[in-house]
Protein backbone atom coordinates (compact mmCIF):
# COMPACT_ATOMS: atom_id res chain seq x y z
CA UNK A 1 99.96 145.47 105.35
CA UNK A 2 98.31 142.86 103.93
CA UNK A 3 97.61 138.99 105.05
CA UNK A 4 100.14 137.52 102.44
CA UNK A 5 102.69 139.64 103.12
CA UNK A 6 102.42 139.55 106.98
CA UNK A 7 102.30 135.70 106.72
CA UNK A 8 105.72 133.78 106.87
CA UNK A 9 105.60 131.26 104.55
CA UNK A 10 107.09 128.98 106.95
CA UNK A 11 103.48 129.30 108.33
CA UNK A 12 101.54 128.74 105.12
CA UNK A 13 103.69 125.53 104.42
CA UNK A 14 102.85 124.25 107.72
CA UNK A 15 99.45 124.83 107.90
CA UNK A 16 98.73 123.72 104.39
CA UNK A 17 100.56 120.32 106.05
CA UNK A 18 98.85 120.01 108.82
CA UNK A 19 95.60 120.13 106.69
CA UNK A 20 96.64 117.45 104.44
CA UNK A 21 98.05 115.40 107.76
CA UNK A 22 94.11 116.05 108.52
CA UNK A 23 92.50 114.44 105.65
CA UNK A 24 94.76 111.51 105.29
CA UNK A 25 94.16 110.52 108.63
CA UNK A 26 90.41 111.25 108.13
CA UNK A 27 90.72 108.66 105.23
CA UNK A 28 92.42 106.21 106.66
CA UNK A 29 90.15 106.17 109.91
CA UNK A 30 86.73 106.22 108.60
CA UNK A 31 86.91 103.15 106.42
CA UNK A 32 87.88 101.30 109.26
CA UNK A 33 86.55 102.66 112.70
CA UNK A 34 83.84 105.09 111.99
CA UNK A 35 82.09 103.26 108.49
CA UNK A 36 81.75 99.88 110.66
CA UNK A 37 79.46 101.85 113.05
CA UNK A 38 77.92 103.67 110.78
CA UNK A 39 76.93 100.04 109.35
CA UNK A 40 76.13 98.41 112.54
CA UNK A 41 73.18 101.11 113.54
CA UNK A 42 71.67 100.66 110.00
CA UNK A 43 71.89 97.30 110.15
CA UNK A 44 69.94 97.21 113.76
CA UNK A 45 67.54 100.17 112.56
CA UNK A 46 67.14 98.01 109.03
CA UNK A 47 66.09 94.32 111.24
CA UNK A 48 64.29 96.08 113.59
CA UNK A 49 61.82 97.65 110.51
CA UNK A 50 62.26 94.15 108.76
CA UNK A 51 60.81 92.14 111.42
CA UNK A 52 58.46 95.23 112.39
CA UNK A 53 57.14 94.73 109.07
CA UNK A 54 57.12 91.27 109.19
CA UNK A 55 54.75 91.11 112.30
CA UNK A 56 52.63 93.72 111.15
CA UNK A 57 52.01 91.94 107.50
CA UNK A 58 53.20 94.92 105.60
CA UNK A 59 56.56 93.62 104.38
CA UNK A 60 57.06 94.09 100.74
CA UNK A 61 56.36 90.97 98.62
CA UNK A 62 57.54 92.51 95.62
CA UNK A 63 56.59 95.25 93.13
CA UNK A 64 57.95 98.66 92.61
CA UNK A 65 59.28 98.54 96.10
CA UNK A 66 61.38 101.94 97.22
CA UNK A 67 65.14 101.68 97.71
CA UNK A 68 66.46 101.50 101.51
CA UNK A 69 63.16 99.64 102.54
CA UNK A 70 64.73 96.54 104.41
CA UNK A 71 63.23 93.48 102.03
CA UNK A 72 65.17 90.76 103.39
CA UNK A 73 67.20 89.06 106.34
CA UNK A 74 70.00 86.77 105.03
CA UNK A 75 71.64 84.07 106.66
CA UNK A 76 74.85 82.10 106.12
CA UNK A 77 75.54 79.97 108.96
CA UNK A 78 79.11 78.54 107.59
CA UNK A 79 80.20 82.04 107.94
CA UNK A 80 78.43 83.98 110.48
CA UNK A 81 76.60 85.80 108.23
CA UNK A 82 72.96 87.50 109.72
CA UNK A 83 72.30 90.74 107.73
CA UNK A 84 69.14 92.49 106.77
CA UNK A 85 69.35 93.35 103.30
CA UNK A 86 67.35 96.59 101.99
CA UNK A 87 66.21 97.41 98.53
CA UNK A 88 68.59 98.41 95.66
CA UNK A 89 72.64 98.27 95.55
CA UNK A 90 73.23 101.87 94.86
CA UNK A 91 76.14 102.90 97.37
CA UNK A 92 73.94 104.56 99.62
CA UNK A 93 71.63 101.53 100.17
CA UNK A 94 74.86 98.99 100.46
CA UNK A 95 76.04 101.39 103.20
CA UNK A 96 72.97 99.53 105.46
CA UNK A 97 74.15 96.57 104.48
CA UNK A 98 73.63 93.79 101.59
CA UNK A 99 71.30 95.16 98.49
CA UNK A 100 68.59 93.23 96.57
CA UNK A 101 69.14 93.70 93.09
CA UNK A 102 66.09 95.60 92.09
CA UNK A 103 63.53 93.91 89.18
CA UNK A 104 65.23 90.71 90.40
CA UNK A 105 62.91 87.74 92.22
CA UNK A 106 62.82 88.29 96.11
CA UNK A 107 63.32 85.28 97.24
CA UNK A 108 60.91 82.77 98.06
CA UNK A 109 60.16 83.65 94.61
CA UNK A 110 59.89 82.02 90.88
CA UNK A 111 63.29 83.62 89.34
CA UNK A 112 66.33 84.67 89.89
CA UNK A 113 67.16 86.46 93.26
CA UNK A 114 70.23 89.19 93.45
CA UNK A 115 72.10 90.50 96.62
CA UNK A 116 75.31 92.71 95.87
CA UNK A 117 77.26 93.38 99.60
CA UNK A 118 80.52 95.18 100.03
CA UNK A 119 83.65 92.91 100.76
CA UNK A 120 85.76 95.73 102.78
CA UNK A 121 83.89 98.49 103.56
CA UNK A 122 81.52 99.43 105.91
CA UNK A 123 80.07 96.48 107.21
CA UNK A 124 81.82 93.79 104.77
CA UNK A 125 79.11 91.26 105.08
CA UNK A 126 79.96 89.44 101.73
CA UNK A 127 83.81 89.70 103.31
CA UNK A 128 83.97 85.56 103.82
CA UNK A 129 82.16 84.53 100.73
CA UNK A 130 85.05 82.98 99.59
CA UNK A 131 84.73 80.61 102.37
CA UNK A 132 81.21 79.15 101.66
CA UNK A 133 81.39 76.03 100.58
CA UNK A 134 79.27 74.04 97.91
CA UNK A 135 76.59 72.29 99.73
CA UNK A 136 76.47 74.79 102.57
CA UNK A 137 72.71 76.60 103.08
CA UNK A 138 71.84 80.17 102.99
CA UNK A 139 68.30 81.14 104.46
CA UNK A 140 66.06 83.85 103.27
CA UNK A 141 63.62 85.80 105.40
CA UNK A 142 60.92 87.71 103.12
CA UNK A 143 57.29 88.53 103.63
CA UNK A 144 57.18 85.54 101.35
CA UNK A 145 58.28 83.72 104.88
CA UNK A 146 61.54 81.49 105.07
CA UNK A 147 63.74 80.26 102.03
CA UNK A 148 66.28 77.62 102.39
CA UNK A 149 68.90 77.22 99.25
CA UNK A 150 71.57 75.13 98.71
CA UNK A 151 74.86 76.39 97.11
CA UNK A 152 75.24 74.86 94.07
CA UNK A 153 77.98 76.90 92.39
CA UNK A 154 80.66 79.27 93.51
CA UNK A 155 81.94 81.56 90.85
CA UNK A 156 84.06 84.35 89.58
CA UNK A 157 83.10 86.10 86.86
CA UNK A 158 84.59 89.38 85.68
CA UNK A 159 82.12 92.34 86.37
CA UNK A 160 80.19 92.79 82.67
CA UNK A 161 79.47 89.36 82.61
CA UNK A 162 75.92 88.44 83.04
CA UNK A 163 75.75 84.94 82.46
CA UNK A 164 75.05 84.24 86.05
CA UNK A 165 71.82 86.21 85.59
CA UNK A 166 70.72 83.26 83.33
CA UNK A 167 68.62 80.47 84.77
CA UNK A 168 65.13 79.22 85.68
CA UNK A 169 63.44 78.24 88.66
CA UNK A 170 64.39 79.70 92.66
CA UNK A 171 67.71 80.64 92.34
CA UNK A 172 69.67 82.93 94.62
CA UNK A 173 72.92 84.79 93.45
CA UNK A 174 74.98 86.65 95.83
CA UNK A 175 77.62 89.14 94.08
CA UNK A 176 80.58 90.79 95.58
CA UNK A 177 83.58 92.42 94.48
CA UNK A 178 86.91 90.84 94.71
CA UNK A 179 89.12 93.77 93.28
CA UNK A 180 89.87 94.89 89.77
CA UNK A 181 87.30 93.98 87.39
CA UNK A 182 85.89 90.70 89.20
């Protein structure tokens, strides 16, 4: 006799439920319980290297600098915001936490600096950028030491345009999604 045919297929339709039961709960839980954990140990392995790094005076000051290597620690006071953000925004470095746009300034520096951060997954830290406020500060801690801006512009742009990339001086952008195409 063989496995089909001893198989009810009462059985096989229940089963092949109970998988699919299994992997829509497994999608619906890791966003939200397992992903934030997942971000909060990279983010404490990622500070603890950054200010490791710091002490020790090897801290990246710019340069081809390998993705994942913690380059920066952000902060947003108006909303809470204390991240260490890690070279590149490829998905696997934004898991850690906010990304410096590679071949952009680090800031601290002349040009244009680039984080990207998720909005609402894993750790979310660019979740309340919609709050900041124009005139609120954002500090910067690089090898380069401590960076104070001012924000000067809040903007929504749709996602292929680049004219926020445009500017001279110390700038610092910080890009996030907001759904769809923006």
């Amino acid at each position: 006799v063989s496995l089909w045919a001893a198989l009810d297929w009462r059985t096989v339709v229940r089963r092949a439920a109970m998988v699919v039961c299994a992997v829509t709960i497994g999608m619906l839980v890791f966003p939200r319980v397992m992903a934030p954990l997942v971000n909060d140990r990279s983010q404490t392995l990622a500070e603890r290297r950054l200010e490791t790094d710091l002490l020790a005076g090897v801290a990246p000051l710019g340069g081809a600098i390998p993705a994942g290597t913690p380059v920066a620690l952000l902060e947003i006071p108006g909303i809470g915001l204390h991240s260490a953000a890690v070279e590149g925004t490829a998905a696997e470095q934004l898991v850690t936490g906010p990304g410096h746009l590679q071949g952009s300034a680090l800031p601290g520096q002349v040009g244009i600096s680039a984080f990207v951060g998720r909005s609402s997954t894993f750790g979310a830290e660019f979740s309340r950028l919609d709050e900041i406020k124009v005139g609120d500060t954002i500090s910067a801690t690089t090898a380069q030491g401590a960076s104070t801006y001012k924000v000067i512009d809040i903007t929504r742009r749709s996602a292929d345009d680049a004219a926020a990339f445009v500017g001279e001086g110390n700038m610092l952008i910080l890009v996030t999604s907001t759904g769809g195409s923006s």
